[in-house]
C-alpha atoms as a PDB file:
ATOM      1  CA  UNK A   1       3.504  22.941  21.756  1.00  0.00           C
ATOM      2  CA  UNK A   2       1.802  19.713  22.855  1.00  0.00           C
ATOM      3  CA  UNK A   3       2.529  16.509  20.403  1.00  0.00           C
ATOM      4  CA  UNK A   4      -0.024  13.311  20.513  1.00  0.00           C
ATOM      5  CA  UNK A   5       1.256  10.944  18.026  1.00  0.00           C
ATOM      6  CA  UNK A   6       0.988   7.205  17.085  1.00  0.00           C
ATOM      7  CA  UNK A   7       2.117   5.724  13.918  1.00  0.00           C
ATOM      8  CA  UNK A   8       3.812   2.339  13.057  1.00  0.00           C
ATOM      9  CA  UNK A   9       6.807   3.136  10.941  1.00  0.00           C
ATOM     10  CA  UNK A  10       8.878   0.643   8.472  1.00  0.00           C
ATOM     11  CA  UNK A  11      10.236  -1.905  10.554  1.00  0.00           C
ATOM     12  CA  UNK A  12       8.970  -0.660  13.769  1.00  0.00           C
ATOM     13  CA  UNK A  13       5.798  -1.630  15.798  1.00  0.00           C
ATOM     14  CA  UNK A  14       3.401   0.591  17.081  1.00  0.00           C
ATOM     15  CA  UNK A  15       4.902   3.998  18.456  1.00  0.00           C
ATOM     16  CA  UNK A  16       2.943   6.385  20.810  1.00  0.00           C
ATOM     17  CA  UNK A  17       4.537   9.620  21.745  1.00  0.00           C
ATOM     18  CA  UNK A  18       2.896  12.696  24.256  1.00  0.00           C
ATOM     19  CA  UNK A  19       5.523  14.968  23.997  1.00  0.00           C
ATOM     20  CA  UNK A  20       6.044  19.023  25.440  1.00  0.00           C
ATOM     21  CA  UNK A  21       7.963  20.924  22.900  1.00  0.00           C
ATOM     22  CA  UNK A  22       9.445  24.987  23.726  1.00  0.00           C
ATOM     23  CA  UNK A  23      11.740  26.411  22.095  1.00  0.00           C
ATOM     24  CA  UNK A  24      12.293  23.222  19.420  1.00  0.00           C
ATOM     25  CA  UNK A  25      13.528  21.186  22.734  1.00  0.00           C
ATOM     26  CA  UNK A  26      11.577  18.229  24.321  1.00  0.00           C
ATOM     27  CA  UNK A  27      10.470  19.228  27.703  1.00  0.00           C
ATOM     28  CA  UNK A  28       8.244  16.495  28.213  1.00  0.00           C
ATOM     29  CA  UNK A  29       8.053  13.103  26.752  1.00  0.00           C
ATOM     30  CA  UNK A  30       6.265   9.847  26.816  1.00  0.00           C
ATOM     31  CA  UNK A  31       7.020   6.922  24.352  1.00  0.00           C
ATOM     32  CA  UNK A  32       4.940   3.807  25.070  1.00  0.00           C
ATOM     33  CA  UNK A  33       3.584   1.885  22.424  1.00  0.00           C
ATOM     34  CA  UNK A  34       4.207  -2.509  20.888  1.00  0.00           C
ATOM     35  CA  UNK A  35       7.696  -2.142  21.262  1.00  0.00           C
ATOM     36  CA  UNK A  36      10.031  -3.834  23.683  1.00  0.00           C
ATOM     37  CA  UNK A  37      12.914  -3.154  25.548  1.00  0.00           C
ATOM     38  CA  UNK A  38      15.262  -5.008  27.495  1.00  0.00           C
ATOM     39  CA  UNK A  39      16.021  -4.355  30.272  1.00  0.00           C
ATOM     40  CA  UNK A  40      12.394  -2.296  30.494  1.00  0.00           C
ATOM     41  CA  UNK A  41      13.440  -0.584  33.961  1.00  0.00           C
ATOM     42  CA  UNK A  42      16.269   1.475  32.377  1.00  0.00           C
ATOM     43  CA  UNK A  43      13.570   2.492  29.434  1.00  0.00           C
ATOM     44  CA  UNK A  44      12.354   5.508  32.138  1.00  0.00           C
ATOM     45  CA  UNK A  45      15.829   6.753  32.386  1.00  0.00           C
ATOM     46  CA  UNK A  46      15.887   7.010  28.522  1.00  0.00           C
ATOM     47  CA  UNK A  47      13.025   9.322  28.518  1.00  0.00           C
ATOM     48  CA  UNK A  48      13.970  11.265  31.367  1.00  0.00           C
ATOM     49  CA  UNK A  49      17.440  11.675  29.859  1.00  0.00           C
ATOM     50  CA  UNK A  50      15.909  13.024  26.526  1.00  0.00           C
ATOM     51  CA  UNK A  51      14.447  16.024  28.163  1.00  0.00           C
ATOM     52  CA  UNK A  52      16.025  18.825  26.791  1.00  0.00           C
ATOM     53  CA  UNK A  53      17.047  17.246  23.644  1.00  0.00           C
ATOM     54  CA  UNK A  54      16.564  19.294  20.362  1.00  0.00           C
ATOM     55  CA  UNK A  55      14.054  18.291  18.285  1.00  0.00           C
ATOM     56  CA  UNK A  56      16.694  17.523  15.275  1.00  0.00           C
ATOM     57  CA  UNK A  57      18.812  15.364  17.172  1.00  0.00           C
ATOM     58  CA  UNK A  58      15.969  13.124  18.736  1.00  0.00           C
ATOM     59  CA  UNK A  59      16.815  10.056  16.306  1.00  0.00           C
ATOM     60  CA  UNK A  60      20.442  10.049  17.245  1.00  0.00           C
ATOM     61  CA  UNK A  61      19.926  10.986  20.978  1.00  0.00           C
ATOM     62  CA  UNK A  62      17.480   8.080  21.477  1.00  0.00           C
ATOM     63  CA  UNK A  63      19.824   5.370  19.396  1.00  0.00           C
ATOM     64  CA  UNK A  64      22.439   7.237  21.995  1.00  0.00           C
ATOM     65  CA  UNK A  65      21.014   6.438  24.997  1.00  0.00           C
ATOM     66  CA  UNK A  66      19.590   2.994  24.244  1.00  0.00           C
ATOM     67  CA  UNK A  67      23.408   1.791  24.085  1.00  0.00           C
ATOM     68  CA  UNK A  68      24.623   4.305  26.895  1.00  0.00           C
ATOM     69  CA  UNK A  69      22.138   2.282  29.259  1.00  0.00           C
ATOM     70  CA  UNK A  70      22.716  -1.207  27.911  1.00  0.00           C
ATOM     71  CA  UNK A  71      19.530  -1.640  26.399  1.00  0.00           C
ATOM     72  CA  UNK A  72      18.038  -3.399  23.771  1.00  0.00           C
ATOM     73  CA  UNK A  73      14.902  -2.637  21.897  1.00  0.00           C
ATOM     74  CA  UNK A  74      12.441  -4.593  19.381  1.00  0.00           C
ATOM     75  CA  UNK A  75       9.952  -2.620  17.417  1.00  0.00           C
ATOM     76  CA  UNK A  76      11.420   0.802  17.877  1.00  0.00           C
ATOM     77  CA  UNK A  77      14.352   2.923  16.575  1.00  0.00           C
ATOM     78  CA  UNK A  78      15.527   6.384  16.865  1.00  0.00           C
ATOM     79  CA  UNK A  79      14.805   7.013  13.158  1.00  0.00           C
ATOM     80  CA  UNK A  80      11.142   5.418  13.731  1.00  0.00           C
ATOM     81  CA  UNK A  81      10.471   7.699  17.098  1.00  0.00           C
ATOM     82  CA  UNK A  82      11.477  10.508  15.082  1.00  0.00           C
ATOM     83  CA  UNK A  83       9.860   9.449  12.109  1.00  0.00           C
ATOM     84  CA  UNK A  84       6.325   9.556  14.323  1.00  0.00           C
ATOM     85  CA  UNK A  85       7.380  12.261  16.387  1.00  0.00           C
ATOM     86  CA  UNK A  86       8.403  14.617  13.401  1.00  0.00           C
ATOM     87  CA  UNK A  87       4.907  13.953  11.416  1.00  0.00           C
ATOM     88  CA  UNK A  88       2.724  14.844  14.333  1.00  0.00           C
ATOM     89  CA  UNK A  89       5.025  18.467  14.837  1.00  0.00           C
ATOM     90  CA  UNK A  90       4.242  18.937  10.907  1.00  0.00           C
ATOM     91  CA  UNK A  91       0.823  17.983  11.740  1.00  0.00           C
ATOM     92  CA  UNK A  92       0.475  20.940  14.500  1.00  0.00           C
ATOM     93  CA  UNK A  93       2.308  23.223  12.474  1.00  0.00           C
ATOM     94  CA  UNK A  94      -0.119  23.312   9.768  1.00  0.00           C
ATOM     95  CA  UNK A  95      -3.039  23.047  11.567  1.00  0.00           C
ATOM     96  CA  UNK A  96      -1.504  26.247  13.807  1.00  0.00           C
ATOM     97  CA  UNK A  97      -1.375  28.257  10.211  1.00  0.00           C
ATOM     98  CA  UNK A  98      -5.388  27.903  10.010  1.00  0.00           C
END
């Protein structure tokens, strides 16, 4: 399943997500958006890193990785990633029932 998403969740800035999803594991994903983070070189490795990452543990695998690589971010959270990326998968799944 493809995922398009952009949404601006509670204490967040604006999120954009392109995600590839098989099997309820990212195979693909993009997160770009108003956010910042610091250093913004390492923010690639975060994404590439989250490949394979169930679904359910996206929140805690991006918070994860942010400190793993020594980052810090402004606008964005695990919880407010998922938070976008989970209402765009409910999105597809009901418009898949119709």
């Amino acid at each position: 399943m493809r995922i398009e998403a952009a949404g601006k969740p509670q204490g967040c800035k604006l999120i954009r997500v392109s995600a590839e999803i098989r099997d309820d594991r990212i195979v693909y994903i993009s997160i770009r958006g108003d956010f910042f983070a610091c250093p913004e070189e390492r923010f690639d490795a975060v994404e590439e890193a989250l490949v394979g990452t169930p679904v359910s543990t996206l929140a805690e695998s991006f918070d994860s990785l942010i400190t793993l690589n020594n980052m810090e971010t402004f606008g964005i959270s695990g919880a407010g990633l998922a938070e976008v990326f989970n209402e765009a998968l409910t999105a597809g799944a009901q418009g898949a029932g119709h």
